[in-house]
Protein backbone atom coordinates (compact mmCIF):
# COMPACT_ATOMS: atom_id res chain seq x y z
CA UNK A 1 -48.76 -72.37 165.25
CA UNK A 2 -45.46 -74.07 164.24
CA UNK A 3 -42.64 -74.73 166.14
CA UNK A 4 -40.02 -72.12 163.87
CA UNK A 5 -36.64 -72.10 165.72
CA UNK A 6 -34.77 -68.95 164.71
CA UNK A 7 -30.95 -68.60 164.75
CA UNK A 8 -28.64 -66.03 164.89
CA UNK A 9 -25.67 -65.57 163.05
CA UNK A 10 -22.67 -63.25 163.17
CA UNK A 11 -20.66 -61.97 160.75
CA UNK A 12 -17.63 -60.19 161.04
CA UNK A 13 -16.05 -59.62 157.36
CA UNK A 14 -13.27 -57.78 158.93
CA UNK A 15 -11.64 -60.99 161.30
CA UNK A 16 -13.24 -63.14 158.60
CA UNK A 17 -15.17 -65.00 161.25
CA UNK A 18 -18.85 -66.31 161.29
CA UNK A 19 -20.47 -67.82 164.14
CA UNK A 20 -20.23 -71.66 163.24
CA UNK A 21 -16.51 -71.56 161.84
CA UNK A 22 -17.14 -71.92 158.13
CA UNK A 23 -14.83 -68.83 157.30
CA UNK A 24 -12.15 -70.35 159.35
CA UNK A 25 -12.59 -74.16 157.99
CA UNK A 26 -13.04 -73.67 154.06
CA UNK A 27 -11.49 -69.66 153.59
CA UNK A 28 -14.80 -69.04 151.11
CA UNK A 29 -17.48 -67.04 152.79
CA UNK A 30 -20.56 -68.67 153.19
CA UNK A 31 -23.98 -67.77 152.41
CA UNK A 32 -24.82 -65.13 155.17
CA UNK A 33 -21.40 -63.55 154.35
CA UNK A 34 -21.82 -63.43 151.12
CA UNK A 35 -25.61 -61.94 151.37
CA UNK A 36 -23.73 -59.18 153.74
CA UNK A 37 -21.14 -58.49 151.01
CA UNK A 38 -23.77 -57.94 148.30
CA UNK A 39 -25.76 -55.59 150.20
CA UNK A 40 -22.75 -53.04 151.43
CA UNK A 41 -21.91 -53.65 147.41
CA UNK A 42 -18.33 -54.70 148.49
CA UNK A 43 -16.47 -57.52 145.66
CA UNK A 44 -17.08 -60.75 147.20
CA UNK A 45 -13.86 -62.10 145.27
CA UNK A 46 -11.71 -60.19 148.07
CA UNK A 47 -13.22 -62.24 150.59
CA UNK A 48 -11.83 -65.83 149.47
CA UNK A 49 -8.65 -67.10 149.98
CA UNK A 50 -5.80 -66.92 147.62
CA UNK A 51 -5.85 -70.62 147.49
CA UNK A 52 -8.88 -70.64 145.03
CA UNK A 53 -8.02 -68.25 142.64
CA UNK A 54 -6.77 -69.28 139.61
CA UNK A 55 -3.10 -68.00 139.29
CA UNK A 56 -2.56 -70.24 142.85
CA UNK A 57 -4.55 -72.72 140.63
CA UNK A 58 -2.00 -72.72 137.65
CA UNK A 59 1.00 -72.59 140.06
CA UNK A 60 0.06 -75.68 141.63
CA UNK A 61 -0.03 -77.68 138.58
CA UNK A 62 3.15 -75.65 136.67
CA UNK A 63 5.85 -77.48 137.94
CA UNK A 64 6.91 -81.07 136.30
CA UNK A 65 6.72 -84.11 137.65
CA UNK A 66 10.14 -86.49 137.02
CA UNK A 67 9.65 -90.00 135.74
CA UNK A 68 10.60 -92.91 137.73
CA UNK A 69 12.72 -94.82 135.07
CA UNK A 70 13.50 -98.14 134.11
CA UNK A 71 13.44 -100.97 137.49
CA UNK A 72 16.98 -102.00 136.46
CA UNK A 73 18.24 -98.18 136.99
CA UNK A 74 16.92 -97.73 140.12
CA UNK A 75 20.06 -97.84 142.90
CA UNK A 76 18.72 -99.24 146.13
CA UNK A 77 20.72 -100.06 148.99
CA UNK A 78 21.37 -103.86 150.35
CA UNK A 79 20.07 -103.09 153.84
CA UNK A 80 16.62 -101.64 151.92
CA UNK A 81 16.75 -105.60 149.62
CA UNK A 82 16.88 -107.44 152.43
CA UNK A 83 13.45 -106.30 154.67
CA UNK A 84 10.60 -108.00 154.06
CA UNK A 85 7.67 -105.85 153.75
CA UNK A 86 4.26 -107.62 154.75
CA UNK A 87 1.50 -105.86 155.04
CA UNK A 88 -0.39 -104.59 157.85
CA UNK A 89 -2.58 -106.86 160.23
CA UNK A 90 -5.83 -106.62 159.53
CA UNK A 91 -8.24 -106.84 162.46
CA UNK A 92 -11.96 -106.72 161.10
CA UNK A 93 -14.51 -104.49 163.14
CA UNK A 94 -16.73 -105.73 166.13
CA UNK A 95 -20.37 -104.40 165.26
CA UNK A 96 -22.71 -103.66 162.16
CA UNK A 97 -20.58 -101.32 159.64
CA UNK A 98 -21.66 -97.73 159.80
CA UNK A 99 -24.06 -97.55 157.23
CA UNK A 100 -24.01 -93.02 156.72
CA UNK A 101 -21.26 -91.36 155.24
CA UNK A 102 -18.86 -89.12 157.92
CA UNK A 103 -20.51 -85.15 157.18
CA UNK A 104 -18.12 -82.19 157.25
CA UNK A 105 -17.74 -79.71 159.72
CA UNK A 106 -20.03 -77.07 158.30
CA UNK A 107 -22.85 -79.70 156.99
CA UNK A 108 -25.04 -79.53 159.29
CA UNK A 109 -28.31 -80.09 158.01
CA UNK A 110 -31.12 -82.12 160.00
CA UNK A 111 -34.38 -83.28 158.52
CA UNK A 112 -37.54 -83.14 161.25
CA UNK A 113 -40.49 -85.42 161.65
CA UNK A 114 -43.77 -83.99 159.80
CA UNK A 115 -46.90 -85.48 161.51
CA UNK A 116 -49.47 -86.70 159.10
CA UNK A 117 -52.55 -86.13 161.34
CA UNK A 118 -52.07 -82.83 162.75
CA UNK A 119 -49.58 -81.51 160.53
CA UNK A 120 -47.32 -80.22 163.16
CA UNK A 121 -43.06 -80.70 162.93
CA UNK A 122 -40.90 -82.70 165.82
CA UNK A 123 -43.08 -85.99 166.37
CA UNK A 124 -45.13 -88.87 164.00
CA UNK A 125 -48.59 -89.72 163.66
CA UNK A 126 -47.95 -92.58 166.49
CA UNK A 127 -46.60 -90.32 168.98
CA UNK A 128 -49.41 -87.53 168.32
CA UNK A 129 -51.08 -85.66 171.33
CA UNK A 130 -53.11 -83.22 169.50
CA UNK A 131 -56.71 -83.57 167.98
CA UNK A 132 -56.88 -85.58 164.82
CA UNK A 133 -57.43 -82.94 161.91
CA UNK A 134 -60.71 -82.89 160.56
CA UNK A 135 -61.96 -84.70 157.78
CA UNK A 136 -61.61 -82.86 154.27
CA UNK A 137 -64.96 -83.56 153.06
C-alpha cells in the first residue's frame, strides 16, 4: 500500500479563480483549467489575459525610444553638479549564503524520500520500521 495523498482542486472559469491562486498571479490558466476548457470544447485563448496576446505584444514594443545625445548637450542644473553621489553602504550578510534559488508562488513542487529496503515513500533506509524486502534470488 502506498501512501498516495490526493488533492482537490477547484475551478471556476467564470471568476477565473483556481484553488491555489495561479489564475489570479500569472492571468494564463493552468493545467486543470485548461484540461476543463478542452473537455466543455470552449477556446482556451479566451481564457488568457490580453497581456499575452500578440497585438498587446507589438504595442509594447511600437513606440520609439529617444536617444540621449552628446554629454556636452545635456543641460543640468548647478545644484544637481554639486552633490556627490557615493554609493550605497554595503553591509555583508551574517550566515552561510542561501545556497537554492527563491521559487515562485505557484512552484510548488516537493520531491519525497523513496526507501531502498522496503520501497515505501516519506522516510530512508536508516529510518525504516518495516520488514526488510526479501531477497530477489
Amino acid at each position: 500500500m502506498s501512501n498516495i495523498i490526493k488533492k482537490t482542486f477547484f475551478v471556476d472559469l467564470e471568476k477565473r479563480t483556481y484553488t491555489y491562486r495561479q489564475f489570479d498571479l500569472d492571468e494564463i490558466p493552468c493545467s486543470h483549467a485548461i484540461a476543463r476548457i478542452d473537455k466543455l470544447y470552449w477556446n482556451k485563448y479566451e481564457y488568457c489575459s490580453k497581456w499575452y496576446d500578440i497585438v498587446m505584444y507589438k504595442n509594447t514594443y511600437n513606440g520609439s525610444l529617444n536617444p540621449v545625445g552628446d554629454k556636452e548637450d545635456w543641460n543640468i542644473p548647478e545644484d544637481i553638479k554639486q552633490e556627490i553621489l557615493l554609493p550605497p553602504i554595503y553591509k555583508p550578510a551574517v550566515g552561510r549564503r542561501k545556497k537554492q534559488r527563491y521559487k515562485s508562488a505557484t512552484e510548488t513542487f516537493k520531491m519525497s524520500t523513496k526507501c531502498g529496503r522496503c520501497r515505501r515513500t516519506g522516510h530512508n533506509r536508516k529510518t525504516c520500521k518495516f520488514s526488510p524486502a526479501l531477497h530477489p534470488y
